[in-house]
N, C-alpha and C. Protein backbone atom coordinates (compact mmCIF):
# COMPACT_ATOMS: atom_id res chain seq x y z
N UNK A 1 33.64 -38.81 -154.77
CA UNK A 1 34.80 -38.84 -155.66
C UNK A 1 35.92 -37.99 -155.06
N UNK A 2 37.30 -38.48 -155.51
CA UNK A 2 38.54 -37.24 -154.98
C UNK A 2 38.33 -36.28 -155.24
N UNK A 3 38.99 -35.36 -155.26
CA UNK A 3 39.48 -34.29 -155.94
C UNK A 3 40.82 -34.89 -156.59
N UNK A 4 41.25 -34.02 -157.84
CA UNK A 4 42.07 -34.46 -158.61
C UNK A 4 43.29 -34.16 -157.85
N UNK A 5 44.09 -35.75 -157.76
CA UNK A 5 45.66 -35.35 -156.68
C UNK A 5 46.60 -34.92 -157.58
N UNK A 6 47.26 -34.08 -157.07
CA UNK A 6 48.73 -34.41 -157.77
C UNK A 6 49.96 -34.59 -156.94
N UNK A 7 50.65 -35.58 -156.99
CA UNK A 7 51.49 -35.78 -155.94
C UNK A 7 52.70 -34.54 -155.83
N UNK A 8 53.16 -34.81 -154.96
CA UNK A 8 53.47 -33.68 -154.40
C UNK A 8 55.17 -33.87 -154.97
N UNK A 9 55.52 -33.05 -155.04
CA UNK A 9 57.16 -32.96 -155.39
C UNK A 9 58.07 -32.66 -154.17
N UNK A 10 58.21 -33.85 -153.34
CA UNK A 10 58.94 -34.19 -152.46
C UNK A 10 59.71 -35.23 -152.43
N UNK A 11 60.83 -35.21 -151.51
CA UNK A 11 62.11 -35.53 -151.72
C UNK A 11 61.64 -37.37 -150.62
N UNK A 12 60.82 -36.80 -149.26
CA UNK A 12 60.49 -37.72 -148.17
C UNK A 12 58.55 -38.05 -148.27
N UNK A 13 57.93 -38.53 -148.94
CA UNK A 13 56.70 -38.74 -148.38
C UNK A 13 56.34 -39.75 -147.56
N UNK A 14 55.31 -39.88 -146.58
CA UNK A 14 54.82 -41.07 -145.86
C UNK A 14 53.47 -40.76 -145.95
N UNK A 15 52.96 -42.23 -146.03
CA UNK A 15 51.70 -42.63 -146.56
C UNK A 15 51.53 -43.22 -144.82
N UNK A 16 50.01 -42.96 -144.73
CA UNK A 16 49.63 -43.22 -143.25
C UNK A 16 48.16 -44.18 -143.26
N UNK A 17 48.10 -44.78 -142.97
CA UNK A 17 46.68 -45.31 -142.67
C UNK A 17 46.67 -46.42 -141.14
N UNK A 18 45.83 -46.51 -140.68
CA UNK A 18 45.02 -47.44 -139.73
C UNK A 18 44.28 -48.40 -139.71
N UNK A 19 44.40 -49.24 -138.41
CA UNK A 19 43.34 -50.41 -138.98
C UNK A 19 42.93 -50.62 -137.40
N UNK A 20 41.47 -51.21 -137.26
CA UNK A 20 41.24 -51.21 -135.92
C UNK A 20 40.13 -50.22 -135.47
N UNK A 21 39.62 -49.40 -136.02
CA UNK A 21 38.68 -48.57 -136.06
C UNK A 21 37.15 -49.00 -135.13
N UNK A 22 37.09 -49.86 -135.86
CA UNK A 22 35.75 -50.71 -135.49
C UNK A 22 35.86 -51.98 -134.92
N UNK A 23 37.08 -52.36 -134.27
CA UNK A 23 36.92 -53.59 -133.48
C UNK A 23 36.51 -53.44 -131.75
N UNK A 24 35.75 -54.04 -131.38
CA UNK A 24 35.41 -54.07 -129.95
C UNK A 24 36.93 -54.41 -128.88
N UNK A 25 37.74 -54.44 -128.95
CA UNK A 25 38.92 -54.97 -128.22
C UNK A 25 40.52 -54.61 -128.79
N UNK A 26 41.60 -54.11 -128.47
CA UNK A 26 42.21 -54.18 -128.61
C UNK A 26 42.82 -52.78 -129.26
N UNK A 27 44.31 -52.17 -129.54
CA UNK A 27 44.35 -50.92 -129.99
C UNK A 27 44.23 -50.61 -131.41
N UNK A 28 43.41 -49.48 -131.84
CA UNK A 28 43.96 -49.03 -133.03
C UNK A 28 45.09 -48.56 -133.57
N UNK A 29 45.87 -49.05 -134.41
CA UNK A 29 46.80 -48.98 -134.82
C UNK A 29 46.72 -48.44 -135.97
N UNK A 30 47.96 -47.79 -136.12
CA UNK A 30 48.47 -46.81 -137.41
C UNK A 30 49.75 -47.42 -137.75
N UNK A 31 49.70 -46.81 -139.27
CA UNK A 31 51.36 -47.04 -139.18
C UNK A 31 51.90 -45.67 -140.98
N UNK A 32 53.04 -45.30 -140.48
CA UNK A 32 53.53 -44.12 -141.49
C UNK A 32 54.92 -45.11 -141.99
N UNK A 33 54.72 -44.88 -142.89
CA UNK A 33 55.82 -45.74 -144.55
C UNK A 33 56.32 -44.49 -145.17
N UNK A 34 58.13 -44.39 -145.36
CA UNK A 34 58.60 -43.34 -146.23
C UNK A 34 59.06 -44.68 -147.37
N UNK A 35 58.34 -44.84 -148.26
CA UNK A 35 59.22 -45.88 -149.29
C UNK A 35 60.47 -45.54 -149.95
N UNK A 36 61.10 -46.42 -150.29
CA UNK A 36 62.61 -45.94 -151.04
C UNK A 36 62.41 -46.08 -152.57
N UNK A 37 62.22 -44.78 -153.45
CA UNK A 37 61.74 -45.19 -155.08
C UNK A 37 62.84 -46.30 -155.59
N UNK A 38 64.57 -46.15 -154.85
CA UNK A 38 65.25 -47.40 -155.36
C UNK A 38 64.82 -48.57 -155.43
N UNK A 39 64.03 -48.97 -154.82
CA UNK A 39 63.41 -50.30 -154.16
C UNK A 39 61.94 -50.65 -154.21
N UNK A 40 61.55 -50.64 -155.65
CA UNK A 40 60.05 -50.67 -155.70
C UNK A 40 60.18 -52.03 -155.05
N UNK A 41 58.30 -51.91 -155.03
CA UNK A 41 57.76 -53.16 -154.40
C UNK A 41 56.21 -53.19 -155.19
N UNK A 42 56.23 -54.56 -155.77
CA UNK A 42 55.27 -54.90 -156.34
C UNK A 42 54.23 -55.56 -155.88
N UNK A 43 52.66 -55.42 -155.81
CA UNK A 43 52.24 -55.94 -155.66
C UNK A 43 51.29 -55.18 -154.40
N UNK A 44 51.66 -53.77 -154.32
CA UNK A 44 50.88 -52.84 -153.17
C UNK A 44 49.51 -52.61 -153.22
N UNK A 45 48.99 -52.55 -152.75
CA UNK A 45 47.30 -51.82 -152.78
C UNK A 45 47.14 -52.24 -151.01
N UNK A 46 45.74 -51.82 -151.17
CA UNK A 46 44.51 -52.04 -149.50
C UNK A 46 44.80 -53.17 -148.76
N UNK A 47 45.60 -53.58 -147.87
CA UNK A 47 45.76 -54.45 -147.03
C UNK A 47 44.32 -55.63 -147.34
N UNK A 48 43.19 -55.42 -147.20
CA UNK A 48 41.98 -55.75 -146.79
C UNK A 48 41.90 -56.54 -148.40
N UNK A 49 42.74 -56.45 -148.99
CA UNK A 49 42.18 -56.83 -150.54
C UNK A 49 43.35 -57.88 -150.74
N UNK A 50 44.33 -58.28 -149.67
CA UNK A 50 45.30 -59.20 -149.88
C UNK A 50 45.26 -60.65 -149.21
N UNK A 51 45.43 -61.74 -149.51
CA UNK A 51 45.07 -62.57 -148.42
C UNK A 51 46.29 -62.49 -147.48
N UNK A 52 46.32 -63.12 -146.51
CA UNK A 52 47.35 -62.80 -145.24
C UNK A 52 48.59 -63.29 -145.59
N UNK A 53 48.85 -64.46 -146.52
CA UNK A 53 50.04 -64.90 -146.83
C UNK A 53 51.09 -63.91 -147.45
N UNK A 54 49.75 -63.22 -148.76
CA UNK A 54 50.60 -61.88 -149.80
C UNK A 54 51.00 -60.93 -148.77
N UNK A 55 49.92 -60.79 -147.67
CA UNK A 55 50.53 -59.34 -146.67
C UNK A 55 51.41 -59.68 -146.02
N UNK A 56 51.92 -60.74 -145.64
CA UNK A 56 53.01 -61.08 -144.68
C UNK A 56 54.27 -60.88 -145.75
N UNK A 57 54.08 -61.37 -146.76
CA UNK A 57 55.23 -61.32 -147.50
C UNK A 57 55.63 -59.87 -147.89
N UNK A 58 54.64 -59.11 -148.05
CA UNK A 58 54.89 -57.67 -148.94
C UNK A 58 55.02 -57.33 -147.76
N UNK A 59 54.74 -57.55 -145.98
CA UNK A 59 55.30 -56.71 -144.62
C UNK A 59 56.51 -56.52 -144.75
N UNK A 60 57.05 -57.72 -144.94
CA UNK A 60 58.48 -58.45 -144.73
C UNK A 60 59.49 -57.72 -146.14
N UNK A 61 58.64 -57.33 -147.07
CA UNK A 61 59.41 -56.73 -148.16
C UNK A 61 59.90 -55.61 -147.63
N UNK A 62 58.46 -54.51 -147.09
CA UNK A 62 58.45 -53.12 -147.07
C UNK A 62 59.15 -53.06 -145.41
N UNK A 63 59.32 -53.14 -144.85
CA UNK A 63 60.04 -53.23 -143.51
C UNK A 63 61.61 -53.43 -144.04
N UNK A 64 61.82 -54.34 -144.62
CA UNK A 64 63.76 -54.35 -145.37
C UNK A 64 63.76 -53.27 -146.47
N UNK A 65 62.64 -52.76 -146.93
CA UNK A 65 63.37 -51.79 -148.36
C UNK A 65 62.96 -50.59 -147.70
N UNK A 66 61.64 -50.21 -146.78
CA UNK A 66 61.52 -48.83 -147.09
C UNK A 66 62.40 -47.81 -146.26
N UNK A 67 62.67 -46.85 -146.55
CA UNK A 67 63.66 -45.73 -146.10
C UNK A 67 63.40 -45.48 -144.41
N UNK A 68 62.25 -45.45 -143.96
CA UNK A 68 61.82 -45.39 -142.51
C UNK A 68 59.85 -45.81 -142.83
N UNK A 69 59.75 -46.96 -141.68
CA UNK A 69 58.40 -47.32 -141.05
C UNK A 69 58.26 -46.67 -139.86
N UNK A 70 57.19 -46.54 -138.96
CA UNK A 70 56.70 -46.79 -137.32
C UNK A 70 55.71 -47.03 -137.45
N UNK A 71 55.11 -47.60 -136.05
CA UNK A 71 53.85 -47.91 -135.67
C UNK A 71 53.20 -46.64 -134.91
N UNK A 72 52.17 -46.69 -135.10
CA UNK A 72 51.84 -45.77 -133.72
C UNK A 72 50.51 -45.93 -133.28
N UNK A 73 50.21 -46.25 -131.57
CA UNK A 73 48.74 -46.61 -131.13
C UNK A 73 48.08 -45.84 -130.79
N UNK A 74 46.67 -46.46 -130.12
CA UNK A 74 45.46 -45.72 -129.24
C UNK A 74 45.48 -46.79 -128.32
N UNK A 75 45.43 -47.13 -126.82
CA UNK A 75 45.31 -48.18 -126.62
C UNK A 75 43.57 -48.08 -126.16
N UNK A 76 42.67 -49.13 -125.61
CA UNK A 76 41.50 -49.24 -125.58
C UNK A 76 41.10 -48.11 -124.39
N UNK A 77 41.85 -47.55 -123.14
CA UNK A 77 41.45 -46.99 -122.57
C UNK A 77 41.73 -45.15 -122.95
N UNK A 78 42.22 -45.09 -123.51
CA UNK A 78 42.72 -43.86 -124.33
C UNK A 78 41.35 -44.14 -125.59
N UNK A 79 41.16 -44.53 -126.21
CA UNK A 79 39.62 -44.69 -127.36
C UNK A 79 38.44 -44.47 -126.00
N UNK A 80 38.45 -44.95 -125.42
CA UNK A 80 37.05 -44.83 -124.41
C UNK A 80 37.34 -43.39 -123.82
N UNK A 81 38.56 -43.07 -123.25
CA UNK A 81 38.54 -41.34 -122.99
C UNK A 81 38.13 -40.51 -124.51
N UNK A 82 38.99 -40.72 -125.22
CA UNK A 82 38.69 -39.71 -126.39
C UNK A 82 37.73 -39.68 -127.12
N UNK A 83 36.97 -41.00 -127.65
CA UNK A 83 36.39 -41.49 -128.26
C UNK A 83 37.34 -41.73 -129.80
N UNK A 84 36.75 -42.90 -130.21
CA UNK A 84 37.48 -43.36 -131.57
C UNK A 84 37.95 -42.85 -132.41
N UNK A 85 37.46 -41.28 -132.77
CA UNK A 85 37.78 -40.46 -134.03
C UNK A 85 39.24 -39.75 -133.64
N UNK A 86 39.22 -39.38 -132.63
CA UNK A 86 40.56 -38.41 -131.73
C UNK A 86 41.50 -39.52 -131.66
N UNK A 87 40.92 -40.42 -130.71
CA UNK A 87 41.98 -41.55 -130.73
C UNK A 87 42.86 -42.16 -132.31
N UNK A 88 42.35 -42.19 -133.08
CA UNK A 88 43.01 -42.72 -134.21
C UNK A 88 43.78 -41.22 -134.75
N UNK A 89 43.32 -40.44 -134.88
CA UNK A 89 44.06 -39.01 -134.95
C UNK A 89 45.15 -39.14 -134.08
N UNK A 90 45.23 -39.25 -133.29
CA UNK A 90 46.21 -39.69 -132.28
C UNK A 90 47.31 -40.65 -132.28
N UNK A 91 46.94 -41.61 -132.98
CA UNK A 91 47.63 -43.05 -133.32
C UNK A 91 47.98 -42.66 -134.37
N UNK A 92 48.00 -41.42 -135.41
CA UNK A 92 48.40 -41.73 -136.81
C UNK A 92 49.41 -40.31 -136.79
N UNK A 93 48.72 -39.70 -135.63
CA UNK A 93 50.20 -38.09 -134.90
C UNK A 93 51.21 -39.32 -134.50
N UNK A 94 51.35 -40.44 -133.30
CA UNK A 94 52.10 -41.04 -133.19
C UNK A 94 53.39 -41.84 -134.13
N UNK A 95 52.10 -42.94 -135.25
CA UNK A 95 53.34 -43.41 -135.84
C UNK A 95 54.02 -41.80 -137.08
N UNK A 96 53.48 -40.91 -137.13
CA UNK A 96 54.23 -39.80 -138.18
C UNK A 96 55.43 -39.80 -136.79
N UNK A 97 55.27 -39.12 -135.92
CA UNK A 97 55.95 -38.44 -135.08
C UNK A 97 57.03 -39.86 -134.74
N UNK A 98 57.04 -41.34 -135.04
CA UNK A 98 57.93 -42.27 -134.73
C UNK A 98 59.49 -42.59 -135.70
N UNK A 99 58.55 -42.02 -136.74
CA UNK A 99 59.68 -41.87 -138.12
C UNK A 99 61.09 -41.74 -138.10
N UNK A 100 62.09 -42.08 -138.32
CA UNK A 100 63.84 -41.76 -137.97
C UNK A 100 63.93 -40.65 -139.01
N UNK A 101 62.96 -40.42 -139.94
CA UNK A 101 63.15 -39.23 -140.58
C UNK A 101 61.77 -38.53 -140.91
N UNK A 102 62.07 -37.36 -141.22
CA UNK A 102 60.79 -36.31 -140.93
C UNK A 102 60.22 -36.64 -142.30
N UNK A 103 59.62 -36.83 -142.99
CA UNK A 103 58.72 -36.34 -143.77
C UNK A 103 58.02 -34.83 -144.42
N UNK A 104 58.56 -34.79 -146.07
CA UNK A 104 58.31 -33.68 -146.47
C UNK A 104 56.73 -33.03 -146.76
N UNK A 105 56.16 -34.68 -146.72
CA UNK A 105 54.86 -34.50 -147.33
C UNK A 105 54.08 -35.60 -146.66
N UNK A 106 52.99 -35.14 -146.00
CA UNK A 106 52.32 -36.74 -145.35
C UNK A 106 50.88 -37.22 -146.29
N UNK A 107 50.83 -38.30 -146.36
CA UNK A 107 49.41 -38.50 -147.24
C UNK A 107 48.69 -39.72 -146.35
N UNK A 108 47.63 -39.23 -146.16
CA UNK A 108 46.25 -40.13 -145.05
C UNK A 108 45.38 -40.78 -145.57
N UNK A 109 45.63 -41.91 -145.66
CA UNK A 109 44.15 -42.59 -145.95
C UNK A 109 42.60 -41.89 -145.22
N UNK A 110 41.79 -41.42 -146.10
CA UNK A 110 40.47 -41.37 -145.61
C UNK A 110 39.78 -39.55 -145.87
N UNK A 111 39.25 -39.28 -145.12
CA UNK A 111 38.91 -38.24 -145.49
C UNK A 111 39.03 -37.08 -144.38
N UNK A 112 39.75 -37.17 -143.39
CA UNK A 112 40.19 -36.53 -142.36
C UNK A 112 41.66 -36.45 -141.76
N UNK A 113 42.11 -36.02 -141.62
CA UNK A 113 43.65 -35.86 -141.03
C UNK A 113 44.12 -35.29 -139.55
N UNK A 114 45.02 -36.26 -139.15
CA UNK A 114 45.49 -35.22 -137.73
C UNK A 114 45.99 -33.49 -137.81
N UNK A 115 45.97 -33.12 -136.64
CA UNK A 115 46.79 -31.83 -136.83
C UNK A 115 48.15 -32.40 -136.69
N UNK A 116 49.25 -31.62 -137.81
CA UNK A 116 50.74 -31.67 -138.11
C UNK A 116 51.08 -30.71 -138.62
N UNK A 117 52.31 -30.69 -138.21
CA UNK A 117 53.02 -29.16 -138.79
C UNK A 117 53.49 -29.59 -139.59
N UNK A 118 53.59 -30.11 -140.70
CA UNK A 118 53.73 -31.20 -142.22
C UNK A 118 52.95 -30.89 -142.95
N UNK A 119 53.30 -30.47 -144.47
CA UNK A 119 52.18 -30.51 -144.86
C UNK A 119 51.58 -31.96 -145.44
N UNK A 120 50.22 -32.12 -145.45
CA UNK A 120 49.63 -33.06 -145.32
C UNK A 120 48.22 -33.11 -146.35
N UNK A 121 47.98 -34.66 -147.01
CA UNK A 121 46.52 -34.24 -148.10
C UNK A 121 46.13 -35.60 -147.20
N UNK A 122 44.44 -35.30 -147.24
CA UNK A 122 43.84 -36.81 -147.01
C UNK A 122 43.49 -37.31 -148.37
N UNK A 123 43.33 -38.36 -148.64
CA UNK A 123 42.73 -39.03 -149.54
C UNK A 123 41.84 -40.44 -149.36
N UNK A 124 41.07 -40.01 -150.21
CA UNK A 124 39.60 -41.31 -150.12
C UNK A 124 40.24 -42.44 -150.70
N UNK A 125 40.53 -43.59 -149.98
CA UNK A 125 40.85 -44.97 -150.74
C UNK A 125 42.02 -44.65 -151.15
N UNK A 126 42.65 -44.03 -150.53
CA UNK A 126 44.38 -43.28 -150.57
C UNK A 126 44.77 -45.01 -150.38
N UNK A 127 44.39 -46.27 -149.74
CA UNK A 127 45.33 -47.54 -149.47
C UNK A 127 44.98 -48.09 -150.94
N UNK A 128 44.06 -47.65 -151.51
CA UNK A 128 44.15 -48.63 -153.12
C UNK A 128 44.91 -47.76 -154.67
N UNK A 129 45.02 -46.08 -154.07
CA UNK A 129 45.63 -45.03 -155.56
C UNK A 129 47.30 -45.02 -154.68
N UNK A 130 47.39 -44.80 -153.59
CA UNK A 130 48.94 -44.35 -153.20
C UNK A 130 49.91 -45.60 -152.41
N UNK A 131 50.50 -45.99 -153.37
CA UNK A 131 51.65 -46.89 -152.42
C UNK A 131 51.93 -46.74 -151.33
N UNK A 132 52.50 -45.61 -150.92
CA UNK A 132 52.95 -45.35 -149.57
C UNK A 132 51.72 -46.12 -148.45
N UNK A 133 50.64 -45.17 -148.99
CA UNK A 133 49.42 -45.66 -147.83
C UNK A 133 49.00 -47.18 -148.32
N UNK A 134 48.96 -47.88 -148.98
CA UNK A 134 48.89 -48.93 -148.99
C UNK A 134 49.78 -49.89 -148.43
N UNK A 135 51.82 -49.24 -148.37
CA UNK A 135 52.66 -49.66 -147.94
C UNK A 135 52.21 -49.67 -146.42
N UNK A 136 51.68 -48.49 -145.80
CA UNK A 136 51.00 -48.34 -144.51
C UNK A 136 50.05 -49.14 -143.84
N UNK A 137 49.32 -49.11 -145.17
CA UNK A 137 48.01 -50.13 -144.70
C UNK A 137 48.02 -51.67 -143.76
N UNK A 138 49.29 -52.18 -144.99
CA UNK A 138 49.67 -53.49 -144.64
C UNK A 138 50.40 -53.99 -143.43
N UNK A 139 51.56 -52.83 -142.93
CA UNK A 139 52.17 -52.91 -142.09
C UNK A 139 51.31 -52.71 -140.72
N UNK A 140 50.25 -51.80 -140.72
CA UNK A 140 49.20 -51.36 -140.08
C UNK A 140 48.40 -53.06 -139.40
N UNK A 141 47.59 -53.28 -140.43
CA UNK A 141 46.89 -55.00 -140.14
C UNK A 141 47.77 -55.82 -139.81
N UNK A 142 48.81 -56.17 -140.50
CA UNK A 142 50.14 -57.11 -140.01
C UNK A 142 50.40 -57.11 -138.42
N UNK A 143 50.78 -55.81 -137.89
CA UNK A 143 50.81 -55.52 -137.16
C UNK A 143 49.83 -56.38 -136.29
N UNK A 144 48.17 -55.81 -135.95
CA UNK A 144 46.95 -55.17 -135.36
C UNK A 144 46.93 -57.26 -135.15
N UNK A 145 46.75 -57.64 -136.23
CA UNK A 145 46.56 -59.39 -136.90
C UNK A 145 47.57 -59.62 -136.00
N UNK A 146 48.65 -59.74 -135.55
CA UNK A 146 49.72 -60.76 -135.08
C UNK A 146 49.50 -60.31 -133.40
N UNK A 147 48.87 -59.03 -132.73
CA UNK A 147 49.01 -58.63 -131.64
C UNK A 147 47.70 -59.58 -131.37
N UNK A 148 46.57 -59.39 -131.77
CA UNK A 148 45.32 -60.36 -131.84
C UNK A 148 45.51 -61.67 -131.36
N UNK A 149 46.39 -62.16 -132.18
CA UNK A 149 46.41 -64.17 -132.41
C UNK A 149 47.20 -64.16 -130.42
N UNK A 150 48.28 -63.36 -130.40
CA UNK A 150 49.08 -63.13 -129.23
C UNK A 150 48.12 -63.04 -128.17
N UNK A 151 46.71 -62.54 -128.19
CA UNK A 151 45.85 -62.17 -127.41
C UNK A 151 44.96 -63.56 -127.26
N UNK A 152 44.85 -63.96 -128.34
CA UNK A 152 44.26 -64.87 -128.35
C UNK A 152 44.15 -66.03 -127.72
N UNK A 153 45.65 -66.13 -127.33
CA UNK A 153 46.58 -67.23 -126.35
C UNK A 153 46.31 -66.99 -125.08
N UNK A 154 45.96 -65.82 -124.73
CA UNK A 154 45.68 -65.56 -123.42
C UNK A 154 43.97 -65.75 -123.14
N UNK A 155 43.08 -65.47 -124.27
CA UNK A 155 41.68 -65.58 -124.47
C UNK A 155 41.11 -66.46 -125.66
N UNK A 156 41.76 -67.97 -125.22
CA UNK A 156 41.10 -68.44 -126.56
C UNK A 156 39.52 -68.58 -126.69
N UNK A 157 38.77 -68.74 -126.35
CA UNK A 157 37.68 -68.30 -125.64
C UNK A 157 36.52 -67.70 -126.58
N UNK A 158 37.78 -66.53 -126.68
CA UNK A 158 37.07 -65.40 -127.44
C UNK A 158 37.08 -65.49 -129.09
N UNK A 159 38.13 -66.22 -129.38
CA UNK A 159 38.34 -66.74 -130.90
C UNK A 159 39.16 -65.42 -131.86
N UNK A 160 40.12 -64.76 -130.73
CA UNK A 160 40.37 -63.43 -131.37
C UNK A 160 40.87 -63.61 -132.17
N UNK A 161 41.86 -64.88 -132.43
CA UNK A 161 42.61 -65.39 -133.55
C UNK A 161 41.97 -65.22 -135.23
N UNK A 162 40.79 -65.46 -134.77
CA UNK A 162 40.05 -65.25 -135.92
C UNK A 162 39.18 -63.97 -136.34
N UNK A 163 38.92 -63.47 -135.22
CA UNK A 163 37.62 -62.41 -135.54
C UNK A 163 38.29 -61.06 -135.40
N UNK A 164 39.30 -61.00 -135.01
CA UNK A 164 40.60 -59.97 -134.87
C UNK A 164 39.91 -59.13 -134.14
N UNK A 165 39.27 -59.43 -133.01
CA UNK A 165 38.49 -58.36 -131.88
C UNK A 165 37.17 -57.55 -132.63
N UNK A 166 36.87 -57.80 -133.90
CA UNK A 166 35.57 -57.37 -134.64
C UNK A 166 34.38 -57.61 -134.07
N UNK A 167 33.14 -57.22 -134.25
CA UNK A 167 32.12 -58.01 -133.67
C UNK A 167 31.15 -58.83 -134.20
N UNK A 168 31.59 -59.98 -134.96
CA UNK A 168 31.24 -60.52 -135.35
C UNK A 168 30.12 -61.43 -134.17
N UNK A 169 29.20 -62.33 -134.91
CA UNK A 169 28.28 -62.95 -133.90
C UNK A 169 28.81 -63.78 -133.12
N UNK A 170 29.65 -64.67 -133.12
CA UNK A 170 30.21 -65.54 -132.09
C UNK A 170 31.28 -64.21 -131.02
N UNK A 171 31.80 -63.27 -130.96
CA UNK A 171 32.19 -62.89 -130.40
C UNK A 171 31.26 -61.97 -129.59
N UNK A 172 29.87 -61.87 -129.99
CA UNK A 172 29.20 -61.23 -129.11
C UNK A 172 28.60 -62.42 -128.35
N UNK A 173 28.39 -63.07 -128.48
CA UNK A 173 28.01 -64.49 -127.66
C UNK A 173 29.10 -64.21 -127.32
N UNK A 174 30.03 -64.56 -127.32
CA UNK A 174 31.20 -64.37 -125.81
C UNK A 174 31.19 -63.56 -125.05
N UNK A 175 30.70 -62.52 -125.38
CA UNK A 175 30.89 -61.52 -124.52
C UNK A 175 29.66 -61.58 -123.49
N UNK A 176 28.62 -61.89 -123.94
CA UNK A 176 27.13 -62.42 -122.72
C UNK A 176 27.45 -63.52 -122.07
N UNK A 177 28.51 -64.42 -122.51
CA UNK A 177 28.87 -65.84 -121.95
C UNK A 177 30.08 -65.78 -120.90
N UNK A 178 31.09 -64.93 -121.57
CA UNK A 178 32.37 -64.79 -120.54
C UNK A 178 32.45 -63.84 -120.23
N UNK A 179 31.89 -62.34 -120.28
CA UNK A 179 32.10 -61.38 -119.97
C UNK A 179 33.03 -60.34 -120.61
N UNK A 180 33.51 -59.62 -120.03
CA UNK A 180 34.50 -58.44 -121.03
C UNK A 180 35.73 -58.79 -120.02
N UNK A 181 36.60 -58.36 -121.36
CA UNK A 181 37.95 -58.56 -120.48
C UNK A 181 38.94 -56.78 -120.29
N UNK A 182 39.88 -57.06 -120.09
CA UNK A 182 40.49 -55.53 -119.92
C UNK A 182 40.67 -55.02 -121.12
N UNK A 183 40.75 -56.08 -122.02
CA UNK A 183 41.24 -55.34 -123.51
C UNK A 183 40.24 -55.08 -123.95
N UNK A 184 39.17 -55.07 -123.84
CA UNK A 184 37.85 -54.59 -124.92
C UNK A 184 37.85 -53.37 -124.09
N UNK A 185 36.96 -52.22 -125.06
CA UNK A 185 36.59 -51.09 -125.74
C UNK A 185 35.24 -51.09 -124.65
N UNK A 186 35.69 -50.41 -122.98
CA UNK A 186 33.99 -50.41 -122.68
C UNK A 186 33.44 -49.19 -122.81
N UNK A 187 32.95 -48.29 -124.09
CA UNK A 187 32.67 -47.26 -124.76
C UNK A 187 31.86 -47.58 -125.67
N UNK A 188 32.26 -48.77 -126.08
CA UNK A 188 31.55 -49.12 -127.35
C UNK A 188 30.48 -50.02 -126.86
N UNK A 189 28.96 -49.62 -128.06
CA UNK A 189 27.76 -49.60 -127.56
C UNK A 189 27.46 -51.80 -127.38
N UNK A 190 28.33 -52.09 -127.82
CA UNK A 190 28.28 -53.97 -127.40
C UNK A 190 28.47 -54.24 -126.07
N UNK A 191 30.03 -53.69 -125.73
CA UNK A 191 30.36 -54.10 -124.83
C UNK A 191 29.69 -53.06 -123.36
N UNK A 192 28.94 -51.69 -123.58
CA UNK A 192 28.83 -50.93 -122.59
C UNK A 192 27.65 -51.63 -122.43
N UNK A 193 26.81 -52.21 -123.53
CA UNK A 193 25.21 -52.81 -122.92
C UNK A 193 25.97 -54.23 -122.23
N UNK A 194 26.55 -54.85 -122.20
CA UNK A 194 26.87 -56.10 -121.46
C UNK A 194 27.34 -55.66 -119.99
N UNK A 195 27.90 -54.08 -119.63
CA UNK A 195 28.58 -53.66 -118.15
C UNK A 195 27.08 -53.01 -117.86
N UNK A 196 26.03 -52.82 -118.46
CA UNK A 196 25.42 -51.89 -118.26
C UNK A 196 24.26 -53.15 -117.56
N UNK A 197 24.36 -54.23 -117.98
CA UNK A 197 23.13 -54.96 -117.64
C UNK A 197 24.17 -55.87 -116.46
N UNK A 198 25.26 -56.15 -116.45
CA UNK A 198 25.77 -56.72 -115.21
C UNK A 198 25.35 -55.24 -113.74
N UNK A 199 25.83 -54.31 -114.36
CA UNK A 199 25.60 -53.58 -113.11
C UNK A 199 23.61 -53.70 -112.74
N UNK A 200 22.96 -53.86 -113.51
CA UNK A 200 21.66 -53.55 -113.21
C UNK A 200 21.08 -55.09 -112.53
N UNK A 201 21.94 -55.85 -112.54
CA UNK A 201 21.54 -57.41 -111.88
C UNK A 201 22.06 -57.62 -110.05
């Protein structure tokens, strides 16, 4: 359970979350949202709880209304140096630090936070209680989803279009069938047993 929030009495907040955590391929992405209270937007919560049509539309909302967005990455060889937990710490210092304006107050999806000289709360399921991070959330997958399908064109193969670099079972059959490509994650325990048994042949 939380602890009981109380939002903070600030003038600038940004809501932060990530998506990409657990996919075998491709970067984790973050993204930090200062919303504009002039300009609600209806219809916010967990990216993951919207179908893609509602998130494209509420992207396309929160990108024209909110006060300042950024993105900010890990790319796959930066996750294999750091490992995944640093790396997304990293990607979520980035999109804060991309902002056209500073932020009085930062709020994180999850239960861990980067180091920032901001003050900053994490929160559990912060993308389904806090707009901002839900405003984040969406822009976050929108994002992660459209770089994928783009990838996909280059590896249809792999079906990234669909499996958004996850590891689902047909994408691990690809990976024993076609091998790994530059964009996958060779850190992670799928793709390191597939380099691990090419080198042993």
């Amino acid at each position: 359970m939380n602890d009981i929030f109380v939002y903070p009495l600030a003038h600038h907040i940004a809501g932060v979350d990530e998506v990409g955590r657990g996919a075998l391929v491709g970067p984790v992405i973050a993204a930090a949202v200062i919303l504009n209270p002039a300009h609600s937007i209806i219809g916010l919560t967990d990216s993951k709880k919207l179908s893609e049509i509602k998130r494209n539309v509420l992207y396309e909302k929160i990108i024209d209304n909110a006060i300042s967005w950024s993105i900010g990455r890990a790319e796959p060889q930066e996750i294999d140096k750091l490992n995944i937990f640093y790396a997304t710490m990293l990607a979520m210092q980035r999109a804060i630090w991309g902002l056209s304006i500073e932020p009085n107050f930062v709020l994180i999806d999850g239960n861990k936070k980067p180091q920032l000289s901001i003050a900053s709360q994490a929160i559990v399921k912060g993308d389904i209680f806090v707009q901002e991070i839900s405003a984040a959330s969406i822009i976050a997958k929108v994002t992660r989803d459209r770089e994928m399908i783009t990838l996909d064109k280059q590896f249809p193969e792999y079906n990234f279009a669909k499996n958004k670099g996850y590891p689902t079972a047909l994408h691990l059959q690809c990976l024993i069938h076609f091998g790994i490509t530059k964009h996958h994650r060779y850190s992670f325990k799928p793709v390191k047993r597939i380099l691990l048994n090419c080198l042993e042949k």
